[in-house]
N, C-alpha and C. Protein backbone atom coordinates (compact mmCIF):
# COMPACT_ATOMS: atom_id res chain seq x y z
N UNK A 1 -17.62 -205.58 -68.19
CA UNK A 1 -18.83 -206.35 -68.31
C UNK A 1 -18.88 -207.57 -67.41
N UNK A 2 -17.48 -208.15 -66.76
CA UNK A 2 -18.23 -208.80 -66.15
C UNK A 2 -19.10 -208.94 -64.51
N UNK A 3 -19.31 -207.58 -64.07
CA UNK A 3 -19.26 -207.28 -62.66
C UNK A 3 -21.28 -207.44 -63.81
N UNK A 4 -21.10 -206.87 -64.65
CA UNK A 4 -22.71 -206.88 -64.88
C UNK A 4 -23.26 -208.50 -65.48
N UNK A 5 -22.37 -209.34 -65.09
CA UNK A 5 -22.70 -210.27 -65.50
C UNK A 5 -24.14 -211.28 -64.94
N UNK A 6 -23.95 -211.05 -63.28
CA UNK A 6 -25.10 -211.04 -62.47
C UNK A 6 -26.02 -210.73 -62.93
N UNK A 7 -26.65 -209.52 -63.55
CA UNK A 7 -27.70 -208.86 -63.51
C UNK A 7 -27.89 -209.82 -64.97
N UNK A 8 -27.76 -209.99 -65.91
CA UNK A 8 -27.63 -210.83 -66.97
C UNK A 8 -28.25 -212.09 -66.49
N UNK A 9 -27.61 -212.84 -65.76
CA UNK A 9 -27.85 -214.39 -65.51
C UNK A 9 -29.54 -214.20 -65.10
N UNK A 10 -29.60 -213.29 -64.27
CA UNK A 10 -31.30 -213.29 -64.34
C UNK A 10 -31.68 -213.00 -65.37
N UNK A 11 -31.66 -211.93 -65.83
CA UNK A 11 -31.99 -211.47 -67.39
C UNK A 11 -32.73 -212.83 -68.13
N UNK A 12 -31.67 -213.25 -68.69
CA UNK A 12 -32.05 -214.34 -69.83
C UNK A 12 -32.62 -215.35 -69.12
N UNK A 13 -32.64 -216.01 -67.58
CA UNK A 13 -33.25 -216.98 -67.06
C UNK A 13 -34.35 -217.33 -67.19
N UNK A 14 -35.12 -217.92 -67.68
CA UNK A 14 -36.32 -218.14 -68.10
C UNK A 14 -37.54 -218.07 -66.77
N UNK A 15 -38.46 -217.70 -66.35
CA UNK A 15 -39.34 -217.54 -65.38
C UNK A 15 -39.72 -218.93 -64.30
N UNK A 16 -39.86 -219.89 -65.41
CA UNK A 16 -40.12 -221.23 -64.80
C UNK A 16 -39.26 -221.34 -64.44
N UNK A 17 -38.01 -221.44 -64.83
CA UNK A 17 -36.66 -221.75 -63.69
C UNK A 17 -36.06 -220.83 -62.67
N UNK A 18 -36.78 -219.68 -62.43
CA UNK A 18 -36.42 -219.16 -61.56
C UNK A 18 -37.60 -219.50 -60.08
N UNK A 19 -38.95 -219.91 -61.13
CA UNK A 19 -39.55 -220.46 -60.20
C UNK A 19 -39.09 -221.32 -59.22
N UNK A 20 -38.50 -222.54 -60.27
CA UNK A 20 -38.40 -223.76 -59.09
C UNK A 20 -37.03 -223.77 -58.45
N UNK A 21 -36.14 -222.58 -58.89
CA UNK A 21 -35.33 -222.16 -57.63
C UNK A 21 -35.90 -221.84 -56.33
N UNK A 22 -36.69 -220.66 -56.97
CA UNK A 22 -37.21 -220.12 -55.60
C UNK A 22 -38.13 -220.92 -54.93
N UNK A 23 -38.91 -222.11 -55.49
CA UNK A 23 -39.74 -222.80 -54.59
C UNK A 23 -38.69 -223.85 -54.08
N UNK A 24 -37.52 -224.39 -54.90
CA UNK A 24 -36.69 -225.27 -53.97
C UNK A 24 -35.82 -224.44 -52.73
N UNK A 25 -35.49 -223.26 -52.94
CA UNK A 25 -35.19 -222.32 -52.18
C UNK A 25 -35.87 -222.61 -50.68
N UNK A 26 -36.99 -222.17 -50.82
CA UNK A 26 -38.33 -222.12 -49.93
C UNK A 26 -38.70 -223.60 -49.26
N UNK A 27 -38.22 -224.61 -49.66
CA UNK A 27 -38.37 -225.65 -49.19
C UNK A 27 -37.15 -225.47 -47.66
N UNK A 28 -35.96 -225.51 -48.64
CA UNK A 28 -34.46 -225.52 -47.69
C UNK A 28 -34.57 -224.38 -46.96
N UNK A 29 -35.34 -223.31 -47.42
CA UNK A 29 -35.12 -222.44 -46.57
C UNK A 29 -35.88 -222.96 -44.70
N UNK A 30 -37.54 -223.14 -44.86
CA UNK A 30 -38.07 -222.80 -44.23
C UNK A 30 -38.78 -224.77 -44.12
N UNK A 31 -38.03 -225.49 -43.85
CA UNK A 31 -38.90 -227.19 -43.84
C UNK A 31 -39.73 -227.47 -43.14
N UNK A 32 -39.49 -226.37 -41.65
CA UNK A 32 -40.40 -226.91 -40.67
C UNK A 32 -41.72 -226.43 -40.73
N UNK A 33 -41.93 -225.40 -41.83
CA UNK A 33 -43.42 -224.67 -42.06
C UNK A 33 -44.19 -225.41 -42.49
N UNK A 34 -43.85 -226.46 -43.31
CA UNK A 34 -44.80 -228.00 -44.45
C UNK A 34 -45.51 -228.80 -42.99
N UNK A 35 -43.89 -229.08 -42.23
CA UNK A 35 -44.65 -230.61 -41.24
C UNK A 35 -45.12 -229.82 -39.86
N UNK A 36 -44.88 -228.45 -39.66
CA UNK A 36 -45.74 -227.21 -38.66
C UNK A 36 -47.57 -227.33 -39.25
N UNK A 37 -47.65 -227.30 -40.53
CA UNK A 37 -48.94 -227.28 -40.62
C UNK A 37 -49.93 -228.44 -40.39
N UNK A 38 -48.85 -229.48 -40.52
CA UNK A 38 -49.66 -230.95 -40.80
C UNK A 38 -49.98 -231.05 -39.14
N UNK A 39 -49.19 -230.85 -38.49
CA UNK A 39 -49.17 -231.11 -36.99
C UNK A 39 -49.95 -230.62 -36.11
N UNK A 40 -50.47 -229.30 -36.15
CA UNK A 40 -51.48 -228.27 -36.38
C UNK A 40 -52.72 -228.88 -36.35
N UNK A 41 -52.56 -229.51 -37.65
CA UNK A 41 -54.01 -230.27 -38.26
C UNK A 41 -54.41 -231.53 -37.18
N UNK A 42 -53.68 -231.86 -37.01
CA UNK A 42 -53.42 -233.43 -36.40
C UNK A 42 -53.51 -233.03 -34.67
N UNK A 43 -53.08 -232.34 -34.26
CA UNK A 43 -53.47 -231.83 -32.79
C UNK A 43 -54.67 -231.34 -32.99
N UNK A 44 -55.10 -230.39 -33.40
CA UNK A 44 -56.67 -230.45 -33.44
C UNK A 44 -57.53 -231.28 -33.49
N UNK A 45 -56.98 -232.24 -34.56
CA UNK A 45 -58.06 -233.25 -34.53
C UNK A 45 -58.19 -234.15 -33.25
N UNK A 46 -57.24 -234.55 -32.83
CA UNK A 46 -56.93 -235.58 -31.24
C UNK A 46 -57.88 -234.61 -30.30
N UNK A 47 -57.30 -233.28 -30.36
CA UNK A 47 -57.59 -232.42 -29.10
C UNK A 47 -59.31 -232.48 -29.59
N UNK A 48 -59.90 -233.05 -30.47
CA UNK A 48 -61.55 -233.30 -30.82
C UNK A 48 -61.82 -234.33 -30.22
């Protein structure tokens, strides 16, 4: 049992906390996508 222990830890994990793994996940994963969009925004507007 304990090789199935993995599959368990999700199991019982409650949804909301797997949420804000995966959205803190998604932060560390990918940072430059947040200040990529703002910048985006902000060159357009100048380039107006």
């Amino acid at each position: 049992g304990t090789s199935s222990q993995n599959d368990v830890d999700m199991s019982w994990i409650p949804q909301e906390t797997l949420n804000q793994i995966m959205q803190s996940r998604r932060d560390k994963a990918s940072p430059r996508r947040l200040p990529r969009k703002r910048a985006q925004k902000r060159s357009v507007g100048s380039d107006e």
